[in-house]
C-alpha atoms as a PDB file:
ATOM      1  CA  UNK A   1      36.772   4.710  35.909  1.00  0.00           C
ATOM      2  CA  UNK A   2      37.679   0.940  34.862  1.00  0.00           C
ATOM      3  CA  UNK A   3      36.088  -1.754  33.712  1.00  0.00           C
ATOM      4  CA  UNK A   4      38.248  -4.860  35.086  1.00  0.00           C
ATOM      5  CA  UNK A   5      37.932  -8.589  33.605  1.00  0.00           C
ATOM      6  CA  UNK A   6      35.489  -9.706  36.277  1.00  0.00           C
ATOM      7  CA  UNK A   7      32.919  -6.907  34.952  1.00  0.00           C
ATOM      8  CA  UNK A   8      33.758  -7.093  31.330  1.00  0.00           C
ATOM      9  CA  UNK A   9      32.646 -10.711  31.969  1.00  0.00           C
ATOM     10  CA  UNK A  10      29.349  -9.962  33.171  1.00  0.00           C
ATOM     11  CA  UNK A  11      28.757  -7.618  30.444  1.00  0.00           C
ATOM     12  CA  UNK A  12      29.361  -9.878  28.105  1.00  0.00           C
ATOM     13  CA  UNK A  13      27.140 -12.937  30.171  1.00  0.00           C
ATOM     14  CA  UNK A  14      24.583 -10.408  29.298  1.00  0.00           C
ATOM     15  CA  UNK A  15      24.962  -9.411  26.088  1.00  0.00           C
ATOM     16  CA  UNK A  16      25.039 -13.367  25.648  1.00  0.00           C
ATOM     17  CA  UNK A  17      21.926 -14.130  26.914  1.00  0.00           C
ATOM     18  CA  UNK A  18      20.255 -11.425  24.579  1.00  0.00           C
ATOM     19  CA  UNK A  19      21.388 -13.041  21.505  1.00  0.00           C
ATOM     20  CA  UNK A  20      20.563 -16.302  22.996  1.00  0.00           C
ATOM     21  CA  UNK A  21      17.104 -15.441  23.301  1.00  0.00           C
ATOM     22  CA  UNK A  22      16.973 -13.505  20.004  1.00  0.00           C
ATOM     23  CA  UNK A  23      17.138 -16.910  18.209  1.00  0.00           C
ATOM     24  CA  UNK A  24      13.633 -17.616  19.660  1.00  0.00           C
ATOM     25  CA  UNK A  25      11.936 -15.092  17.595  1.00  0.00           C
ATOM     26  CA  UNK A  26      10.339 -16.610  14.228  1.00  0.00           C
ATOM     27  CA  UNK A  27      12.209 -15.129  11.160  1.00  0.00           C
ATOM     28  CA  UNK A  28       9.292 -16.551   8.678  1.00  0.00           C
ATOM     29  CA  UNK A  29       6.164 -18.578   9.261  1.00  0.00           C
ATOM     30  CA  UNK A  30       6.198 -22.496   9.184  1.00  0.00           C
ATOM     31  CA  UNK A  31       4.020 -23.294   6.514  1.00  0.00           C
ATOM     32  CA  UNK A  32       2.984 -26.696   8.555  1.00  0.00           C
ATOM     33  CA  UNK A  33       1.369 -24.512  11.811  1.00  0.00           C
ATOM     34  CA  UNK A  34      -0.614 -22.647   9.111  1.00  0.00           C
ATOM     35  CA  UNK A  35      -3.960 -23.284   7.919  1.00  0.00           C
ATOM     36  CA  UNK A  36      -4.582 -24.172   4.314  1.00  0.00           C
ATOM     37  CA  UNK A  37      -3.770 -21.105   2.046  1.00  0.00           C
ATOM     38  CA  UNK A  38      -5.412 -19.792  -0.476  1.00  0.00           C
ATOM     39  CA  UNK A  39      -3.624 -19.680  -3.956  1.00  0.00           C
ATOM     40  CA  UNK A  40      -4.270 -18.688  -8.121  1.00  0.00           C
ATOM     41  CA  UNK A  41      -4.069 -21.592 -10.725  1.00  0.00           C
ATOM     42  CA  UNK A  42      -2.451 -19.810 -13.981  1.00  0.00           C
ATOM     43  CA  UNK A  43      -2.800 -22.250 -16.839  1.00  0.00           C
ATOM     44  CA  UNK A  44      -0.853 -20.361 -19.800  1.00  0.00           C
ATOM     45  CA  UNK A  45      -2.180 -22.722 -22.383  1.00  0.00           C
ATOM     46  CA  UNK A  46      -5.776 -20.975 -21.982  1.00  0.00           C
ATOM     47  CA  UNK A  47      -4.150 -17.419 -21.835  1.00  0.00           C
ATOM     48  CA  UNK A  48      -5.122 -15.124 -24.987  1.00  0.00           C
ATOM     49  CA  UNK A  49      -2.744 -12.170 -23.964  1.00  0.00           C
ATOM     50  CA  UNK A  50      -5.196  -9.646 -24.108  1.00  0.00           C
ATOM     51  CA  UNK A  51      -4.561  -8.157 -20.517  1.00  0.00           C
ATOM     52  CA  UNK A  52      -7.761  -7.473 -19.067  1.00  0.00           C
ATOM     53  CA  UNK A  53      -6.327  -8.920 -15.522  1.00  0.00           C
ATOM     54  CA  UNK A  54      -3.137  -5.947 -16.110  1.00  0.00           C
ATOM     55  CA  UNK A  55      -6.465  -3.207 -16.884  1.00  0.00           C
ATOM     56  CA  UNK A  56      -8.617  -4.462 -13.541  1.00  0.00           C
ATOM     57  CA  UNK A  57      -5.592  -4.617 -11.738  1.00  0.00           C
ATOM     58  CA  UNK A  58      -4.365  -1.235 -12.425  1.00  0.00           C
ATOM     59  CA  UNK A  59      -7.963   0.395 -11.740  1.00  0.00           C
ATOM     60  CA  UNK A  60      -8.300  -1.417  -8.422  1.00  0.00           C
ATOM     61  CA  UNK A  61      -5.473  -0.024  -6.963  1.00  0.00           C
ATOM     62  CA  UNK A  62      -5.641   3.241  -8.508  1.00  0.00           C
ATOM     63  CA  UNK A  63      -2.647   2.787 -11.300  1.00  0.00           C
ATOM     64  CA  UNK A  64      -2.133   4.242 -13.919  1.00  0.00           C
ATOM     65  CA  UNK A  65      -3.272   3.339 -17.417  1.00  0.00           C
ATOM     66  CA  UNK A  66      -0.779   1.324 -20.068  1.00  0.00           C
ATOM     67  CA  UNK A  67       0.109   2.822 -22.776  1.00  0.00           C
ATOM     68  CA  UNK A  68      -1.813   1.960 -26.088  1.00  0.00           C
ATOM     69  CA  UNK A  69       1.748   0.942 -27.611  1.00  0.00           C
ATOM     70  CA  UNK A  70       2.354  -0.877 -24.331  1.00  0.00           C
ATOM     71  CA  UNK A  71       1.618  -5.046 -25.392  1.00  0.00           C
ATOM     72  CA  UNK A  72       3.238  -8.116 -25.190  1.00  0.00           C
ATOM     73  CA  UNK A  73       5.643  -8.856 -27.900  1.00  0.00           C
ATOM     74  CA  UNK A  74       7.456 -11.793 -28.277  1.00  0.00           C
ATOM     75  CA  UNK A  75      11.314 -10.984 -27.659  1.00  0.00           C
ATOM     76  CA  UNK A  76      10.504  -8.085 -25.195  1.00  0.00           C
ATOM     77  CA  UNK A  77      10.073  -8.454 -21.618  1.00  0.00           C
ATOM     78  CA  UNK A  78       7.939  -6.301 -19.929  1.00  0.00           C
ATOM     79  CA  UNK A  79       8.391  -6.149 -16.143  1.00  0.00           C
ATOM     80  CA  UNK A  80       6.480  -5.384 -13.379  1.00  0.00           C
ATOM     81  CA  UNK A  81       7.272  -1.834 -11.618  1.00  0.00           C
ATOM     82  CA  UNK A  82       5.669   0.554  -9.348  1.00  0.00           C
ATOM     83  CA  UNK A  83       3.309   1.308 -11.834  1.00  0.00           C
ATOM     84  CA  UNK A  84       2.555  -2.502 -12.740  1.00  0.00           C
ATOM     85  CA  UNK A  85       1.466  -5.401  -9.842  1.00  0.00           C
ATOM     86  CA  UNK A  86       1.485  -7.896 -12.512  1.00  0.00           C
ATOM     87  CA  UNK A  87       2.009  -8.081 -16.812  1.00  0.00           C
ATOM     88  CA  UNK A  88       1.684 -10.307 -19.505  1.00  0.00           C
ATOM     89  CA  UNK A  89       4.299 -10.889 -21.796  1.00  0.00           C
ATOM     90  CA  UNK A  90       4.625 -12.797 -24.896  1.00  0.00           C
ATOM     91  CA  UNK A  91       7.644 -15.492 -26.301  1.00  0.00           C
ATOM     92  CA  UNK A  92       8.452 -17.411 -28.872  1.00  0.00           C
ATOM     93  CA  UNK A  93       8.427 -21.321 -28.257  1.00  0.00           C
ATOM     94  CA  UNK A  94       8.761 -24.170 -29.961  1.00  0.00           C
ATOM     95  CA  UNK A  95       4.619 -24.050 -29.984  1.00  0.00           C
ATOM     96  CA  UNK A  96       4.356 -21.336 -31.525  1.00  0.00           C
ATOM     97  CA  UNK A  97       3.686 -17.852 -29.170  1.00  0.00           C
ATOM     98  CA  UNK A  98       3.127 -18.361 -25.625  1.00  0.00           C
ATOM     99  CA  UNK A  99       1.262 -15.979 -22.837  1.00  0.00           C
ATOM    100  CA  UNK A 100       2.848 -15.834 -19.358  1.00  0.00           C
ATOM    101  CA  UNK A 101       1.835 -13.958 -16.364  1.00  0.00           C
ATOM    102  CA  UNK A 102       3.898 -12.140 -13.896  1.00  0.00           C
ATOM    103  CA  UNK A 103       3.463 -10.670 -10.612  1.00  0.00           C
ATOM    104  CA  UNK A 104       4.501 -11.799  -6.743  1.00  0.00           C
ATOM    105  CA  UNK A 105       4.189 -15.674  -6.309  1.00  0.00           C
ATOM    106  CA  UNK A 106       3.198 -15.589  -2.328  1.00  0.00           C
ATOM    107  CA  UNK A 107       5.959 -17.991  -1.464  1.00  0.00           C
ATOM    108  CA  UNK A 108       4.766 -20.271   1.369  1.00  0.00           C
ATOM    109  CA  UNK A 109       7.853 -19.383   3.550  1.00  0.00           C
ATOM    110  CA  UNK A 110       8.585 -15.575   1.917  1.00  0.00           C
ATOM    111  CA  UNK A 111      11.987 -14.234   1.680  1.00  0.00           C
ATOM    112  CA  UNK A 112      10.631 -11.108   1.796  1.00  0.00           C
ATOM    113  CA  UNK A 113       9.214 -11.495   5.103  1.00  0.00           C
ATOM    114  CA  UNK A 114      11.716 -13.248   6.247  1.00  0.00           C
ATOM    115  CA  UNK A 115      14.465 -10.042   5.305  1.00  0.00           C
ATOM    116  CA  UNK A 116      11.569  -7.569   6.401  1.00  0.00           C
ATOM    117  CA  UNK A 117      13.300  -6.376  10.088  1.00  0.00           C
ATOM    118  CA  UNK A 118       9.996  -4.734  11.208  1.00  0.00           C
ATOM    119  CA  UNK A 119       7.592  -7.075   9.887  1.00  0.00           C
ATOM    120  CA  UNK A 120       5.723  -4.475   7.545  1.00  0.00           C
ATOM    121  CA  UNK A 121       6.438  -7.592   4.980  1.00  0.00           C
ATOM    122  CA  UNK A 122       4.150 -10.699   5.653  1.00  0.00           C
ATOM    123  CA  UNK A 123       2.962 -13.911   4.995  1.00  0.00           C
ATOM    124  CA  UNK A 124      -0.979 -13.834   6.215  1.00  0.00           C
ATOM    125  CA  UNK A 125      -2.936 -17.352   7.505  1.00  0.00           C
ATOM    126  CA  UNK A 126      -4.655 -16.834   3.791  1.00  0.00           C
ATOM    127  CA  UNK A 127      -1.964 -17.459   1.687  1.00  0.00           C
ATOM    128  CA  UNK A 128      -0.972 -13.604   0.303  1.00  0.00           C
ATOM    129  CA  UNK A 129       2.196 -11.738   1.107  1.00  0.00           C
ATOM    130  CA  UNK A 130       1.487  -8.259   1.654  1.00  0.00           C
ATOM    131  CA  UNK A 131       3.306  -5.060   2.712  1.00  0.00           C
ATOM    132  CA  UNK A 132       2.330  -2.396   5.835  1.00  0.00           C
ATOM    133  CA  UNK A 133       3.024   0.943   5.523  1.00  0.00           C
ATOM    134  CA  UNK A 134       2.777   1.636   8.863  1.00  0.00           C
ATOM    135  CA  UNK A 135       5.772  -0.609   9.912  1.00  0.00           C
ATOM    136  CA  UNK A 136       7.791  -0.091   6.677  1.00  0.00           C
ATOM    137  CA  UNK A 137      11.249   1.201   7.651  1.00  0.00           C
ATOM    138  CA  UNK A 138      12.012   1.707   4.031  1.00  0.00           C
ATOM    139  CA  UNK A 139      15.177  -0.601   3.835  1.00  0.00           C
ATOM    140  CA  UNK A 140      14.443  -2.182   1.044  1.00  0.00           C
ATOM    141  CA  UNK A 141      15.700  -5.376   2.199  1.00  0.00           C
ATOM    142  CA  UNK A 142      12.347  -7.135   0.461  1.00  0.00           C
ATOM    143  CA  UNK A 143      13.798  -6.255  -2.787  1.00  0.00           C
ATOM    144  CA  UNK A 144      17.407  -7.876  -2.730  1.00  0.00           C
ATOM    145  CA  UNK A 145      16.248 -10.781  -1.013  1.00  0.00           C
ATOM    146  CA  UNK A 146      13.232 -11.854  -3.354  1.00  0.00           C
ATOM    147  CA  UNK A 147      14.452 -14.655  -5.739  1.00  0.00           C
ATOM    148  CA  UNK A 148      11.841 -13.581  -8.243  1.00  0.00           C
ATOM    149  CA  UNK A 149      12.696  -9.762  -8.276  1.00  0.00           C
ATOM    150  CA  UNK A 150       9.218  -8.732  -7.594  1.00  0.00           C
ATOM    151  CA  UNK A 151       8.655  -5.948  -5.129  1.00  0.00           C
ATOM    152  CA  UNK A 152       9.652  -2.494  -6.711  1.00  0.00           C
ATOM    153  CA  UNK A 153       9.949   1.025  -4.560  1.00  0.00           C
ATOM    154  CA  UNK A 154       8.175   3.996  -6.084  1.00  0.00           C
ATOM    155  CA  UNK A 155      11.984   6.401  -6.015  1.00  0.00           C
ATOM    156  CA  UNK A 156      10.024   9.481  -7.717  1.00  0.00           C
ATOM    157  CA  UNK A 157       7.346   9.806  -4.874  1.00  0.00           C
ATOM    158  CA  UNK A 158       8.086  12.360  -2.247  1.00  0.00           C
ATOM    159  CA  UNK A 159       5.972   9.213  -0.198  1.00  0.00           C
ATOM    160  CA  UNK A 160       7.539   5.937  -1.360  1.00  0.00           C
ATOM    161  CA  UNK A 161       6.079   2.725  -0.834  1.00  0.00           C
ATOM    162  CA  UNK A 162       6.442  -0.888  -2.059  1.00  0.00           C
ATOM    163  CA  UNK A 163       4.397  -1.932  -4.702  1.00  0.00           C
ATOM    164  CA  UNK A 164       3.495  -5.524  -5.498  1.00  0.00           C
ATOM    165  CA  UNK A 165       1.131  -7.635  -6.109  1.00  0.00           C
ATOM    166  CA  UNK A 166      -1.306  -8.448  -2.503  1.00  0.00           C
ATOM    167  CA  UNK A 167      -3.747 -11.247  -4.454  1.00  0.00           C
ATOM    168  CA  UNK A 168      -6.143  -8.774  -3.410  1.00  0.00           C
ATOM    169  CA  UNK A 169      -6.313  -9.164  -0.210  1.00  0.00           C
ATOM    170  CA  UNK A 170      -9.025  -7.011   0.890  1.00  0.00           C
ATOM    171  CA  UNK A 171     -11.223  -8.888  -2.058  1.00  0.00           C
ATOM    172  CA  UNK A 172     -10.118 -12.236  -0.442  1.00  0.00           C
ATOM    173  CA  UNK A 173     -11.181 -11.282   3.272  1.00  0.00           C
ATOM    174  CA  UNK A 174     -14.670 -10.421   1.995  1.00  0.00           C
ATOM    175  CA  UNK A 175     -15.487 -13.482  -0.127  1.00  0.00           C
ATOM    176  CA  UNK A 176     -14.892 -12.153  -3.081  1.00  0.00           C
ATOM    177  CA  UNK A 177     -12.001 -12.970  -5.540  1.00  0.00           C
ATOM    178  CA  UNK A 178      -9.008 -11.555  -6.506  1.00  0.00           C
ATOM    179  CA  UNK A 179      -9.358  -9.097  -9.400  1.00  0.00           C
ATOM    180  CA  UNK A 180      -7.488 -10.784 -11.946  1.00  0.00           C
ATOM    181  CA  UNK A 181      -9.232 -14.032 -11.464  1.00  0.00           C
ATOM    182  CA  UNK A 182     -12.935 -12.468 -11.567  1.00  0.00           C
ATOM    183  CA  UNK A 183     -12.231 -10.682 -14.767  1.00  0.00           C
ATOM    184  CA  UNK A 184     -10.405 -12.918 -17.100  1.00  0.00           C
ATOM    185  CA  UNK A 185     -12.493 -13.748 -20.208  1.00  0.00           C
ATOM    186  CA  UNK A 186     -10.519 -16.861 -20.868  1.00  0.00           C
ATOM    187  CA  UNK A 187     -10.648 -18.563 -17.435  1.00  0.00           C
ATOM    188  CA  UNK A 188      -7.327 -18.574 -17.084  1.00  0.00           C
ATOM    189  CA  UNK A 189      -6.910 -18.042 -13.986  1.00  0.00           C
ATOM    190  CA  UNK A 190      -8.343 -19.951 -10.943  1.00  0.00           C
ATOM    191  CA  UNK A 191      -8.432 -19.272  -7.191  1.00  0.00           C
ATOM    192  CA  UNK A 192      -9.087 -21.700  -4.337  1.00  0.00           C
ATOM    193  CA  UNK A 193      -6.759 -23.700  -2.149  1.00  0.00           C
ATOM    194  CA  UNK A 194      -3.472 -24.112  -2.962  1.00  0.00           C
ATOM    195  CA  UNK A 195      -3.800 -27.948  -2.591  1.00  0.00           C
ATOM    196  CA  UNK A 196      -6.815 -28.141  -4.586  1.00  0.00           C
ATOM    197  CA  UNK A 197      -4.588 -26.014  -7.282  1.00  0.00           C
ATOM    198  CA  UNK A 198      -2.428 -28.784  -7.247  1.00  0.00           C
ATOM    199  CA  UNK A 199      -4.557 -31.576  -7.696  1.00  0.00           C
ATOM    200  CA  UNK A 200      -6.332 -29.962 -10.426  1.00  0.00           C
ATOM    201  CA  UNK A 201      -3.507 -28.681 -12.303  1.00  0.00           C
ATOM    202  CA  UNK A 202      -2.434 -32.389 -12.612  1.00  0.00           C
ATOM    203  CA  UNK A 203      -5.542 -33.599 -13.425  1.00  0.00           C
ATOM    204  CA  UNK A 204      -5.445 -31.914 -15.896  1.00  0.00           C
ATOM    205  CA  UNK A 205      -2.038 -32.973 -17.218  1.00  0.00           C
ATOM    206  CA  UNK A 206      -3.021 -36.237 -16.347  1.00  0.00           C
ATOM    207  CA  UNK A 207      -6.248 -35.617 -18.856  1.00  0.00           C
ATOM    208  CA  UNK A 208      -4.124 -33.882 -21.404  1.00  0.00           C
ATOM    209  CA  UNK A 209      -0.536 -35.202 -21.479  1.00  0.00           C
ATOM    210  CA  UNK A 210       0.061 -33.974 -24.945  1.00  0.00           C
ATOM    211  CA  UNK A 211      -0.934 -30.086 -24.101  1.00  0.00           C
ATOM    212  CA  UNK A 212       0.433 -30.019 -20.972  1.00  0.00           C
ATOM    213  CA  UNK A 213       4.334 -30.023 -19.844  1.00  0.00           C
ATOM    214  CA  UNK A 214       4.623 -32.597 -17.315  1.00  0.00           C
ATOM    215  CA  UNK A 215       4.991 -30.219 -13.924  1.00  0.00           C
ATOM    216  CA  UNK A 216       3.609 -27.967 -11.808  1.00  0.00           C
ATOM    217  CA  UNK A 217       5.296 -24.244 -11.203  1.00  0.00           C
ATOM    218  CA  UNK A 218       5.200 -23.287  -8.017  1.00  0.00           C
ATOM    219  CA  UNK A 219       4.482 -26.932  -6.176  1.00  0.00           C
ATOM    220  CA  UNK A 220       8.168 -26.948  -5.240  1.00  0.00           C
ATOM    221  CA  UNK A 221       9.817 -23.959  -6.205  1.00  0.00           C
ATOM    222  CA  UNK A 222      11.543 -21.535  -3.587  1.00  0.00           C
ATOM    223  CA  UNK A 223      10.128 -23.918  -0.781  1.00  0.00           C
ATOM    224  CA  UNK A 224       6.303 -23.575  -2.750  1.00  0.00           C
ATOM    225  CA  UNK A 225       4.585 -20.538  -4.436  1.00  0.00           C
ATOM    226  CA  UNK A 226       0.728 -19.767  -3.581  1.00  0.00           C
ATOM    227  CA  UNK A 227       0.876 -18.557  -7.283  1.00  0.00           C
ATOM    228  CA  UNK A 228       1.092 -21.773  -9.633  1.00  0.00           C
ATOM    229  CA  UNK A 229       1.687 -22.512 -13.596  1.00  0.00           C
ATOM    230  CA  UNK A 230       0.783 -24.890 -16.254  1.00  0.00           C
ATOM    231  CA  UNK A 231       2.417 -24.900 -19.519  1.00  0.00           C
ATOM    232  CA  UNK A 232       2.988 -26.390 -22.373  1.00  0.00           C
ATOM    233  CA  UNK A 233       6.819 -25.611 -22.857  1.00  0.00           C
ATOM    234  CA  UNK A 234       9.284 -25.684 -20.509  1.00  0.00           C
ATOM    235  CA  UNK A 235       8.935 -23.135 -17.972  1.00  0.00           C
ATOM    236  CA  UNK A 236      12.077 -21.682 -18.698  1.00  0.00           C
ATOM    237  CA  UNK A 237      11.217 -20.808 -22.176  1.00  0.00           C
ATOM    238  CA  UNK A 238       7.876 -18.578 -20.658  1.00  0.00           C
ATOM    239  CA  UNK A 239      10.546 -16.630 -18.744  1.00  0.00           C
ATOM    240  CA  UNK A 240      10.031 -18.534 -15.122  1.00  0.00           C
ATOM    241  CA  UNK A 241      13.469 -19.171 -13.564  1.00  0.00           C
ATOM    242  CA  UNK A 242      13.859 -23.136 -13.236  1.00  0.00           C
ATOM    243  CA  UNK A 243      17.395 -22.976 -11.665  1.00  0.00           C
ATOM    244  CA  UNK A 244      15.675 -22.276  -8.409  1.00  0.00           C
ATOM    245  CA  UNK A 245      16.034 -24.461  -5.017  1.00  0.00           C
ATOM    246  CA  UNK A 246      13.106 -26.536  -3.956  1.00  0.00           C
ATOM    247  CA  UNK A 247      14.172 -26.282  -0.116  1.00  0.00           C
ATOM    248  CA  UNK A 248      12.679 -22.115   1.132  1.00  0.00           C
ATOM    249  CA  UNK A 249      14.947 -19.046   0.779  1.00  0.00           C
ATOM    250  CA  UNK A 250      14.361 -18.069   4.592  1.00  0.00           C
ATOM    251  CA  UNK A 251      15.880 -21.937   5.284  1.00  0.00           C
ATOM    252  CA  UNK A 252      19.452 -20.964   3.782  1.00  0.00           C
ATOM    253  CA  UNK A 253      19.539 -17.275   5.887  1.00  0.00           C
ATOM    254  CA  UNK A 254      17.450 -18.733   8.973  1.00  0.00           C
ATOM    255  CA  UNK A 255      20.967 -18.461  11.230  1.00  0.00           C
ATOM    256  CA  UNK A 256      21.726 -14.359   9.823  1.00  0.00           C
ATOM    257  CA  UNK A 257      17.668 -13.795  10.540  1.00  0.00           C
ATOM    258  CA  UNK A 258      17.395 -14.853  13.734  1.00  0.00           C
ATOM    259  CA  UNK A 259      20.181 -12.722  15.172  1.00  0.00           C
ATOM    260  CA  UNK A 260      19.376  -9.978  13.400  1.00  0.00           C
ATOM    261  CA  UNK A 261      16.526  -9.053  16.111  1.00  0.00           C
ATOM    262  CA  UNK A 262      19.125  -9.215  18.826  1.00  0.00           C
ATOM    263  CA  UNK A 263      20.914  -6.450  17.298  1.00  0.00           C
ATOM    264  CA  UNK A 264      18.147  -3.764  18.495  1.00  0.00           C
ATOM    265  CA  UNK A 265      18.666  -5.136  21.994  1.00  0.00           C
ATOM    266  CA  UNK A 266      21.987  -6.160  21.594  1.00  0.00           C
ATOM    267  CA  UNK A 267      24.152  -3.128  21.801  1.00  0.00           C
ATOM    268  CA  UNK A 268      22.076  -0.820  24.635  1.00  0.00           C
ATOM    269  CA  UNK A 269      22.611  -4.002  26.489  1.00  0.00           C
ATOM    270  CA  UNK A 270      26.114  -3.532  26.279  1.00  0.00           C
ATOM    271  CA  UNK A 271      25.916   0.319  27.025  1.00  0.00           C
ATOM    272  CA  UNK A 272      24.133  -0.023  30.207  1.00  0.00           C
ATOM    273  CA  UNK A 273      26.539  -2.989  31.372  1.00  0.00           C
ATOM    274  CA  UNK A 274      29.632  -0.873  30.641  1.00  0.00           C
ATOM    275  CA  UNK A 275      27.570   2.248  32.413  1.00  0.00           C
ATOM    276  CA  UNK A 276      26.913   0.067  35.327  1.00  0.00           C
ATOM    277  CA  UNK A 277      30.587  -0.916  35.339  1.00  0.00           C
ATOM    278  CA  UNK A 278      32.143   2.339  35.426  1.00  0.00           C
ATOM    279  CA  UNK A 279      29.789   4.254  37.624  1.00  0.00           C
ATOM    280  CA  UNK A 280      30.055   1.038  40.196  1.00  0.00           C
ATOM    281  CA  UNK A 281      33.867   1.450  39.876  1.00  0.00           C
ATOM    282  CA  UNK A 282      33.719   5.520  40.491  1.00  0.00           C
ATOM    283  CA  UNK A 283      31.739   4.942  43.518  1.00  0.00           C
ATOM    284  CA  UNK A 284      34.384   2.818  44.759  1.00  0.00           C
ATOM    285  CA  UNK A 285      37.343   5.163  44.135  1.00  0.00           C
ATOM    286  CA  UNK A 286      35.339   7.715  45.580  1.00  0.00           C
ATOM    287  CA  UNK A 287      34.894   5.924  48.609  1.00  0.00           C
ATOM    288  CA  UNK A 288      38.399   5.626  48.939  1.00  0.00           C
ATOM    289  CA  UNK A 289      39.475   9.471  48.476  1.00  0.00           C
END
């Protein structure tokens, strides 16, 4: 059985064409085909630290409880895990101490989703990013890729999942509003569309130049966050990375992602060709004995 040059050709025309069309397949959602999403306004300057959106959040998605010892303190950074969707922690500025929230930021063009190979990670038409079980391979892949190290993999269950934060996306879909938002005493927090964020949030620099630091988190960030801060520090000294690119993640890996789907089809492709080569080559030596 041989496979001569003239076959070895055709298998690779094939193979060819199946990477070729692989680059058709959308490796993250364009953010200008989308309708408006939806997004959370966190204005730290209003922010009391006293963690009622980490209590609600925990009991909504059956969590456990923090520890009583378990509060902000200025110094320590307290991250989110498989037990936490979001925390507050606490630093020391040049203000004095300052409150910041943390959880996922629902990046309008998610790396996550863009890394996920079976989709279980996406971007909905509302504005969260949330995870499927049902289509979750468990690669993990959401995890390296994130630029804001936010989801986390439960490795003690005996039934893993990714945990993050989903803006509460069941609350969302039945007109009601995200957990956090709905409980904070100290209005923190405010939820509507992500360009109405924006205009508010500098309106109210605009109203309050001396409170406010002169930008918006999350306007240009990573490509644009659904999840947006005001401050009145620099972001970097709340713990928010500011080295960031404004262009989206999914825009520097778009030429690895979209040949990534090809691989599924990419190498039985090449099996059956070289199959179909060497059984059409026995029949002809056959023929010939």
């Amino acid at each position: 059985m041989r496979i001569n040059r003239m076959n070895f050709l055709k298998i690779l025309g094939l193979t060819g064409l199946t990477i070729t069309s692989g680059k058709t397949l959308n490796a993250s959602p364009d953010p200008e085909s989308q309708t408006e999403f939806f997004g959370i306004l966190y204005d730290s300057t209003r922010c009391v630290g006293c963690q009622e959106c980490e209590i609600v959040c925990a009991k909504a998605h059956d969590l456990p409880q923090n520890a009583s010892d378990d509060m902000p303190v200025a110094g320590v950074k307290r991250n989110t895990n498989e037990n936490r969707r979001s925390v507050i922690n606490a630093y020391e500025t040049k203000n004095g101490e300052v409150y910041a929230k943390n959880q996922c930021m629902h990046c309008n063009q998610p790396a996550c989703a863009s890394a996920c190979l079976t989709q279980a990670m996406y971007k909905t038409e509302q504005g969260p990013v949330i995870w499927r079980e049902d289509k979750c391979m468990g690669c993990r892949y959401c995890m390296v890729s994130c630029p804001f190290d936010v989801p986390k993999f439960e490795y003690l269950s005996p039934n893993p999942k990714i945990v993050k934060c989903d803006m509460c996306f069941d609350q969302i879909e039945s007109g009601q509003l995200p957990i956090c938002v709905a409980n904070c005493p100290a209005e923190a927090l405010s939820f509507g569309s992500r360009r109405e964020l924006i205009a508010e949030a500098h309106r109210r620099i605009y109203a309050n130049p001396d409170l406010y630091y002169d930008q918006v988190y999350g306007e240009h960030e990573a490509g644009g966050t659904s999840f947006l801060y005001l401050s009145s520090v620099p972001f970097a000294e709340i713990g928010l990375r500011t080295e960031l690119q404004k262009s989206s993640y999914p825009e520097l890996t778009k030429g690895f992602l979209y040949s990534v789907p090809s691989i599924f089809v990419l190498w039985p492709a090449l099996l059956l060709g070289i199959f179909k080569s060497t059984k059409s080559n026995s029949n002809i030596e056959e023929e010939y004995e």
